[in-house]
C-alpha atoms as a PDB file:
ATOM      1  CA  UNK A   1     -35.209  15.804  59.360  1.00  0.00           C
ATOM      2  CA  UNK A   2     -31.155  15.137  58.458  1.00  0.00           C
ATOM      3  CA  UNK A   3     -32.158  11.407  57.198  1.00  0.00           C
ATOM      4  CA  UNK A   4     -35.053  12.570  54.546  1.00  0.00           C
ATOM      5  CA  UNK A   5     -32.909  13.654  51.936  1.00  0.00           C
ATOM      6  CA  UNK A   6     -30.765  10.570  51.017  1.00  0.00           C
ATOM      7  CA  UNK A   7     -33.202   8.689  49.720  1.00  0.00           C
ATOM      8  CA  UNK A   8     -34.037  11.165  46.439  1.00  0.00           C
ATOM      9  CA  UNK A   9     -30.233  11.174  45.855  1.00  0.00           C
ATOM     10  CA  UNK A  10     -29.786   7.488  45.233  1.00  0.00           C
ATOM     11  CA  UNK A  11     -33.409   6.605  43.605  1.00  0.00           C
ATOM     12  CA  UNK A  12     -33.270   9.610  40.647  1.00  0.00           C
ATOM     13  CA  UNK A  13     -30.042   8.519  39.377  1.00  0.00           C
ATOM     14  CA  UNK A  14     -30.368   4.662  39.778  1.00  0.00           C
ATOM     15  CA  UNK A  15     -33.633   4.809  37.260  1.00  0.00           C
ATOM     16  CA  UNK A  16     -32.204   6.352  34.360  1.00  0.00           C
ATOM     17  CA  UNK A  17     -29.202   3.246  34.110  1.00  0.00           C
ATOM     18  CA  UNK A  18     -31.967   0.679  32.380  1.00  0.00           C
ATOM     19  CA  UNK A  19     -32.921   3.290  29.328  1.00  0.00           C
ATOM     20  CA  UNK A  20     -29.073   4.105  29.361  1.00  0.00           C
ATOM     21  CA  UNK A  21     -28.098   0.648  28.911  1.00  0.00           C
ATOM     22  CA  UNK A  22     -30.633  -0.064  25.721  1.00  0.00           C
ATOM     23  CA  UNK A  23     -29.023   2.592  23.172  1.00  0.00           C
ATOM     24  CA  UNK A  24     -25.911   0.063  23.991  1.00  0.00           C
ATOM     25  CA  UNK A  25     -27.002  -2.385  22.590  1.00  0.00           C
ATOM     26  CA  UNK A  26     -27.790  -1.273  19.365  1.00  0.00           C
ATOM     27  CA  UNK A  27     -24.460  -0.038  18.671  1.00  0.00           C
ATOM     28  CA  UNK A  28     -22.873  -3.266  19.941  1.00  0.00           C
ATOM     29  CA  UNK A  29     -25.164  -5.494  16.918  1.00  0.00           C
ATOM     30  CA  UNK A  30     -22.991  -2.494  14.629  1.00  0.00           C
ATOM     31  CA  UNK A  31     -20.149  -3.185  15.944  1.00  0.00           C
ATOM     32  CA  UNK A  32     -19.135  -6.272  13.877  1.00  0.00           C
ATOM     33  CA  UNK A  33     -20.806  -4.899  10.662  1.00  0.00           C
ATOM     34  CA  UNK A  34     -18.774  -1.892  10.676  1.00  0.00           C
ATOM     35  CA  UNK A  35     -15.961  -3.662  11.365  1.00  0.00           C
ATOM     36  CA  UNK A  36     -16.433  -5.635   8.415  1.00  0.00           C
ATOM     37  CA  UNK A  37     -17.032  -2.891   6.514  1.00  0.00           C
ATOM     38  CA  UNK A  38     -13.496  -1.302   7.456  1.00  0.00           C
ATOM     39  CA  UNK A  39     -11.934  -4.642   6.895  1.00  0.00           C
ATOM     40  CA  UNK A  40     -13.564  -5.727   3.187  1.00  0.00           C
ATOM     41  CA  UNK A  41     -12.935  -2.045   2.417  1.00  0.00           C
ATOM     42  CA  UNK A  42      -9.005  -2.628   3.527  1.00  0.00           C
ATOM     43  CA  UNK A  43      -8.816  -5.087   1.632  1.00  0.00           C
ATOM     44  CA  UNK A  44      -9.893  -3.634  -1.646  1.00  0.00           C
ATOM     45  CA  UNK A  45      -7.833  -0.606  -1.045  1.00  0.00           C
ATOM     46  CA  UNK A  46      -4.778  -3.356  -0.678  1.00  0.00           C
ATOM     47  CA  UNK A  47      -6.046  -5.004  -3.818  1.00  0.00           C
ATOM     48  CA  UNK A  48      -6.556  -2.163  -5.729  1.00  0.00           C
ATOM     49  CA  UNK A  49      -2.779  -1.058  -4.799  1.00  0.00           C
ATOM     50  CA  UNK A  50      -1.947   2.196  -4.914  1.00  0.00           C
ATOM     51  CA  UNK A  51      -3.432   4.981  -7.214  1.00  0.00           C
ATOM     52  CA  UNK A  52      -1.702   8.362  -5.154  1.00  0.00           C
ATOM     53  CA  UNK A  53       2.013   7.391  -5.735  1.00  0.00           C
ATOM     54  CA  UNK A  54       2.176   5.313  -2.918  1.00  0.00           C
ATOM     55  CA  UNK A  55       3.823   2.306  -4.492  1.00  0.00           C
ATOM     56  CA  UNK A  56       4.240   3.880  -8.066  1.00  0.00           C
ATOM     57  CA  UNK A  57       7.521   5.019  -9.514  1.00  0.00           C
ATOM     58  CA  UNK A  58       8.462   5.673 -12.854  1.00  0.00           C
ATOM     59  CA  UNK A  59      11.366   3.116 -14.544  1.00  0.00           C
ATOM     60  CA  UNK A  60      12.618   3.769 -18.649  1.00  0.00           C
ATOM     61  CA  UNK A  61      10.527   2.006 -20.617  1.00  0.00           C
ATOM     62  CA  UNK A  62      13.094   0.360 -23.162  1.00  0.00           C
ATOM     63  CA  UNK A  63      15.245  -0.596 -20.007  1.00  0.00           C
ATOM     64  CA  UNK A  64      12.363  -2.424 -18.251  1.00  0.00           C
ATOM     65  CA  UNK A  65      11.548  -4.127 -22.451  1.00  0.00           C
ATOM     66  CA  UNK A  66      15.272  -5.355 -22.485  1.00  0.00           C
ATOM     67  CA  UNK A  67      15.339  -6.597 -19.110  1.00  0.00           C
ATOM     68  CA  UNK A  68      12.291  -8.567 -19.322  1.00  0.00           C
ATOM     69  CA  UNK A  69      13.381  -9.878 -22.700  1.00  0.00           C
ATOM     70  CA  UNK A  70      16.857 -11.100 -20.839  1.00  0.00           C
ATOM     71  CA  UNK A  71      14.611 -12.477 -17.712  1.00  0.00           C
ATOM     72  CA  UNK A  72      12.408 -14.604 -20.692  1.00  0.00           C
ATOM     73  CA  UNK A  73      15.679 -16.033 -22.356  1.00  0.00           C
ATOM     74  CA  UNK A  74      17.110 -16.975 -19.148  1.00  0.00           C
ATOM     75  CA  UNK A  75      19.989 -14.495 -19.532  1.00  0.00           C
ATOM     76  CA  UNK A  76      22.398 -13.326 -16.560  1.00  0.00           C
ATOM     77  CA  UNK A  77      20.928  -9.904 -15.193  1.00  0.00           C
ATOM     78  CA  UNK A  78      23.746  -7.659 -13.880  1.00  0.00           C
ATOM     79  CA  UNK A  79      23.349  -5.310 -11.309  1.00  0.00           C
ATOM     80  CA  UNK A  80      24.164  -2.181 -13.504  1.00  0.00           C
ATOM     81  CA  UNK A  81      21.178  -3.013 -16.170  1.00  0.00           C
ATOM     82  CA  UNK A  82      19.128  -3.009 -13.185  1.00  0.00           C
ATOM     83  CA  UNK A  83      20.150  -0.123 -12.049  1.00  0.00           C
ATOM     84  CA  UNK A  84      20.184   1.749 -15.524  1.00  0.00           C
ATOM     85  CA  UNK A  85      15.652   1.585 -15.033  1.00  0.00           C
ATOM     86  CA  UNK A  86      15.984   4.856 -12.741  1.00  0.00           C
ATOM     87  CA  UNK A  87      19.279   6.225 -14.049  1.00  0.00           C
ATOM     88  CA  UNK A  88      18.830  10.039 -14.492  1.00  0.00           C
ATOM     89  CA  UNK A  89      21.940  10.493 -16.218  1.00  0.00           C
ATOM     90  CA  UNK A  90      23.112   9.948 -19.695  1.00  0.00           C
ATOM     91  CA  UNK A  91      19.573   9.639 -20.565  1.00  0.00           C
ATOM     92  CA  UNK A  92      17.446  11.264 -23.814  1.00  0.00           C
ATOM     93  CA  UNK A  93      15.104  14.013 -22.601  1.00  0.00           C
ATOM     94  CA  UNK A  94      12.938  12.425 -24.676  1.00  0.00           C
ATOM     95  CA  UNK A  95      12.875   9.284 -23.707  1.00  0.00           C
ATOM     96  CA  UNK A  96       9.774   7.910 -21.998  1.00  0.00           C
ATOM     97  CA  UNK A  97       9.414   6.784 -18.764  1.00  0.00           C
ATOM     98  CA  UNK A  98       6.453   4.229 -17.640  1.00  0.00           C
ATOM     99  CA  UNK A  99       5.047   3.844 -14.281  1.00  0.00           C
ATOM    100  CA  UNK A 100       5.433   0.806 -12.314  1.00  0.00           C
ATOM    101  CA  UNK A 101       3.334  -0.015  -9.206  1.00  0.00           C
ATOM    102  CA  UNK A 102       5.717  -1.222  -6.309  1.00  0.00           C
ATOM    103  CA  UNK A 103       3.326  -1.700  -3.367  1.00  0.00           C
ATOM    104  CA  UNK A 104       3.975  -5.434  -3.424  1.00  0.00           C
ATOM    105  CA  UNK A 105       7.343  -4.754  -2.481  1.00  0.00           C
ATOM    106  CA  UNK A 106       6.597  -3.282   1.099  1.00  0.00           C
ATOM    107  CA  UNK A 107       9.126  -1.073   2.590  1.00  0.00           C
ATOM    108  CA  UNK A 108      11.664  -3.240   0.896  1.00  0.00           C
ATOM    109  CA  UNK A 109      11.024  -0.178  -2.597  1.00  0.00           C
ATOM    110  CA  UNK A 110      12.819   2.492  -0.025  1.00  0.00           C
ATOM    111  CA  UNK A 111      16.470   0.588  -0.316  1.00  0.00           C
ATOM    112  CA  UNK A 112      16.907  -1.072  -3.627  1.00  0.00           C
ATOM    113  CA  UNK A 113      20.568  -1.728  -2.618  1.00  0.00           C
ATOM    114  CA  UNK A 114      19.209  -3.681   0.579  1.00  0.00           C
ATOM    115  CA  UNK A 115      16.812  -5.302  -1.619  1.00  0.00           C
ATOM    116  CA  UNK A 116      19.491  -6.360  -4.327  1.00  0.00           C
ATOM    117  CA  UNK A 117      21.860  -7.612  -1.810  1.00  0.00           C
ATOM    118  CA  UNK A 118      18.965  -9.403  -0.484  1.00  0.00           C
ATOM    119  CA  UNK A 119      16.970 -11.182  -3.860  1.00  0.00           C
ATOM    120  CA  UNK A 120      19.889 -10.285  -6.420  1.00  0.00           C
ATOM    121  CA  UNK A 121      20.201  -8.626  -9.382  1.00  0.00           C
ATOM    122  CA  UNK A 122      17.573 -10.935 -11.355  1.00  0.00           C
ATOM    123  CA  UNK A 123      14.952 -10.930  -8.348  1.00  0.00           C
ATOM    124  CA  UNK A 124      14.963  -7.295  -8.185  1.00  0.00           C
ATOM    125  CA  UNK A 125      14.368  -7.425 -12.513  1.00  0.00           C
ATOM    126  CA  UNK A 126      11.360  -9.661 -11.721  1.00  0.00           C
ATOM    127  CA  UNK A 127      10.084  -7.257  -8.966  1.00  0.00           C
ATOM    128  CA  UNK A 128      10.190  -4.607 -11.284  1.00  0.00           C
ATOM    129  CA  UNK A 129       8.685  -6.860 -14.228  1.00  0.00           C
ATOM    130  CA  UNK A 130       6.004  -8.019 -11.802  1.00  0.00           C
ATOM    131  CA  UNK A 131       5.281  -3.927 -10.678  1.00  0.00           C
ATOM    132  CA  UNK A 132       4.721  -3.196 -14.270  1.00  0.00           C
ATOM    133  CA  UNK A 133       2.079  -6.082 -14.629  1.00  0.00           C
ATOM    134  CA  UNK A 134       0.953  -5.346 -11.139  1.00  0.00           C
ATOM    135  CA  UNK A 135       0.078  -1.629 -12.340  1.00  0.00           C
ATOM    136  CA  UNK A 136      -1.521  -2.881 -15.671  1.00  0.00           C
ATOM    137  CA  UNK A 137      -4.125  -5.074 -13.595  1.00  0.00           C
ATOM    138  CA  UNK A 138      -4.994  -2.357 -11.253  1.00  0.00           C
ATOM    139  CA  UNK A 139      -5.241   0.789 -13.244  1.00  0.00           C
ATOM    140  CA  UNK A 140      -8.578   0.025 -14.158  1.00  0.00           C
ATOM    141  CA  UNK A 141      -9.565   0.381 -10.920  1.00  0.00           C
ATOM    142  CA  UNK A 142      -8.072   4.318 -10.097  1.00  0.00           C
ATOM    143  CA  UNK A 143     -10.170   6.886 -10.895  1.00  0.00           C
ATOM    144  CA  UNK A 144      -9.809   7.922 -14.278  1.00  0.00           C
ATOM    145  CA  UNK A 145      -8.371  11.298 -13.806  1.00  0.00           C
ATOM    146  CA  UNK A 146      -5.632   9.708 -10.851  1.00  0.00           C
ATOM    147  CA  UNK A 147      -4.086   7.015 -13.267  1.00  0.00           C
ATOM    148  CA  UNK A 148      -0.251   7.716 -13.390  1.00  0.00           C
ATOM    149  CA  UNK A 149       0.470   7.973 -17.412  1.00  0.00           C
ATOM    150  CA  UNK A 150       3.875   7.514 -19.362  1.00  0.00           C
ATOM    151  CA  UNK A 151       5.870  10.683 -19.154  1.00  0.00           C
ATOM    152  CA  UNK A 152       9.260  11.631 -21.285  1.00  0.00           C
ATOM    153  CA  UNK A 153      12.391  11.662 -18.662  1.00  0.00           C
ATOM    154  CA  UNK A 154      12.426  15.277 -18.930  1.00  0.00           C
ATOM    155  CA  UNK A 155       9.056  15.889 -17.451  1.00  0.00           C
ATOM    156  CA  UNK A 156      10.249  12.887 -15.252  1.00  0.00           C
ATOM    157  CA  UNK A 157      12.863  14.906 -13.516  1.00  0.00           C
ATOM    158  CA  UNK A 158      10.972  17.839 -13.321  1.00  0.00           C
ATOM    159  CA  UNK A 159       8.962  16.092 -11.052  1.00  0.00           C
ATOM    160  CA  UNK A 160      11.189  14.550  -9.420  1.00  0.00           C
ATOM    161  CA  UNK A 161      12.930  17.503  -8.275  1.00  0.00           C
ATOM    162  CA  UNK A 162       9.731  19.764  -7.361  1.00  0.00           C
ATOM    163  CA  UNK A 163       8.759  16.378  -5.235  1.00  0.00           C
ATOM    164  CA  UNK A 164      12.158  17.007  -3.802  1.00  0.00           C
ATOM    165  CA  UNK A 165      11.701  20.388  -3.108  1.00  0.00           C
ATOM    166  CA  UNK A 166       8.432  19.833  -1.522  1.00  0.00           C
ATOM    167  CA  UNK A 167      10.011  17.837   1.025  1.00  0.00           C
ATOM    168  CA  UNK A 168      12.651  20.083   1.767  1.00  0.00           C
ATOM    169  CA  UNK A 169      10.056  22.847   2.359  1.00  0.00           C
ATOM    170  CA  UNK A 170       8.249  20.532   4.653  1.00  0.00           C
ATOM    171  CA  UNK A 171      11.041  19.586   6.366  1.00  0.00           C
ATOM    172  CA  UNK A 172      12.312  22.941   7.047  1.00  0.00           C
ATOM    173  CA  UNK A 173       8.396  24.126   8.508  1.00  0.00           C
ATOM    174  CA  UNK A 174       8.802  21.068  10.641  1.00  0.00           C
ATOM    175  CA  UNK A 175      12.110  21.915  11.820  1.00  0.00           C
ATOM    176  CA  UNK A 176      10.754  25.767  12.081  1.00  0.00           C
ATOM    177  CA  UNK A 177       7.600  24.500  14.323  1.00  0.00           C
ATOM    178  CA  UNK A 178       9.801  22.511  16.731  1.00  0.00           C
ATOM    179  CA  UNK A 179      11.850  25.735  17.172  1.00  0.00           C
ATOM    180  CA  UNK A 180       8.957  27.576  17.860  1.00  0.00           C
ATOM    181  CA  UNK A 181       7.810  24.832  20.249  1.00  0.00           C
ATOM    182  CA  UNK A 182      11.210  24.900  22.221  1.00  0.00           C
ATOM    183  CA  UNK A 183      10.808  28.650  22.384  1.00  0.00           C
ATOM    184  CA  UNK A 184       7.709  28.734  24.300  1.00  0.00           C
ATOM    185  CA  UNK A 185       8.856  25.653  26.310  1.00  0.00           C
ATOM    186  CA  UNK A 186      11.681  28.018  27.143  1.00  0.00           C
ATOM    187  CA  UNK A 187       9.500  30.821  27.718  1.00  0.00           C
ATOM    188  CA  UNK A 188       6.688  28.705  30.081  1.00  0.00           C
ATOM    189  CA  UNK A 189       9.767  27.818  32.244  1.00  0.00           C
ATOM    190  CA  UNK A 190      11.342  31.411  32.288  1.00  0.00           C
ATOM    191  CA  UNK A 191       7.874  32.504  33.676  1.00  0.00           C
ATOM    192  CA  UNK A 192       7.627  29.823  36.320  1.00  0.00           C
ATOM    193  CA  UNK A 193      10.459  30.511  37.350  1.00  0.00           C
ATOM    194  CA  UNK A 194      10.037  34.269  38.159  1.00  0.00           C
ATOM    195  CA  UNK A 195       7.495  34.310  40.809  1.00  0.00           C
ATOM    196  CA  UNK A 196       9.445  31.538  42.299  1.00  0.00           C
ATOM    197  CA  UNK A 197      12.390  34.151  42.516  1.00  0.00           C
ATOM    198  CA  UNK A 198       9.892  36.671  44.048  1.00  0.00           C
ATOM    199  CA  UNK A 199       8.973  34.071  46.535  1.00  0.00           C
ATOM    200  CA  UNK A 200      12.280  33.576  47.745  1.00  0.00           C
ATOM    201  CA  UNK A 201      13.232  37.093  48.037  1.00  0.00           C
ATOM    202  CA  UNK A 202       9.635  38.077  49.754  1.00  0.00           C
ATOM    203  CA  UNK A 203      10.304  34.973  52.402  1.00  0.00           C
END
């Protein structure tokens, strides 16, 4: 009587593995297409650069003229007209501002001194010569209502500081979350360690 059961254990649960095995199969033929899929649509997302402000930034418009002019004529570039195409001060409230797309740059757009000291004052003129063109080509492709347009510098650095204020806000909920974290991490080992007290008196 003690050796019927085993055998309707192992049978019921070996039959089911064939049907189990088919659906597999089916999803490994997708497998490549969808990767494909994620990889041409990469690649048009790289091609198309960026139309959310990930590799545009604004530059003054007569600035970036002059500078391209010099670059043409075979001129030296200097580091401060460079540096005069995001210059906030000294500058005409109304003078307008034109966005550049910098995603061929890499993360090489977050240190512009790094990146001088690196190509030079003329190689960091072409880069932002090149951005310009680069944005030109691709706007076309953002959707209509995304395309960065020019702005005057005023408007400029009225974005520029809410954007900065935004990440200050951010920065202080993260900071306030890891508090809050820490406190409960506190708290968790404040209770543990209660009933271990109790313990050790009760013993």
């Amino acid at each position: 009587p003690s050796s019927a059961p085993p055998p309707p254990l192992r049978h019921p649960p070996a039959r089911p593995a064939p049907p189990a095995a088919q659906p597999a199969a089916p999803h490994a033929e997708m497998a490549p297409k969808e990767a494909e899929a994620k990889a041409a649509a990469q690649e048009e997302a790289d091609d198309e650069s960026s139309d959310g402000g990930f590799g545009i930034c604004y530059v003054r418009e007569k600035v970036l003229k002059d500078l391209r002019e010099q670059v043409k004529a075979g001129k030296e570039i200097t580091r401060e007209a460079v540096e005069k195409l995001t210059a906030d001060e000294d500058i005409d409230p109304e003078e307008t501002m034109v966005p550049v797309d910098m995603a061929g740059l890499g993360d090489d757009i977050e240190d512009i001194d790094a990146l001088m000291e690196k190509v030079g004052a003329k190689g960091v003129a072409e880069a932002f010569i090149a951005a310009e063109e680069r944005f030109k080509a691709n706007k076309d492709k953002m959707p209509a209502d995304a395309v960065p347009q020019p702005m005057t510098a005023e408007a400029w650095k009225a974005l520029a500081e809410a954007d900065l204020e935004d990440m200050e806000s951010e920065d202080l909920e993260d900071e306030e979350e890891e508090e809050e974290l820490d406190d409960e991490d506190e708290e968790d080992g404040e209770a543990a360690e209660e009933p271990a007290a109790k313990k050790a008196k009760t013993s």
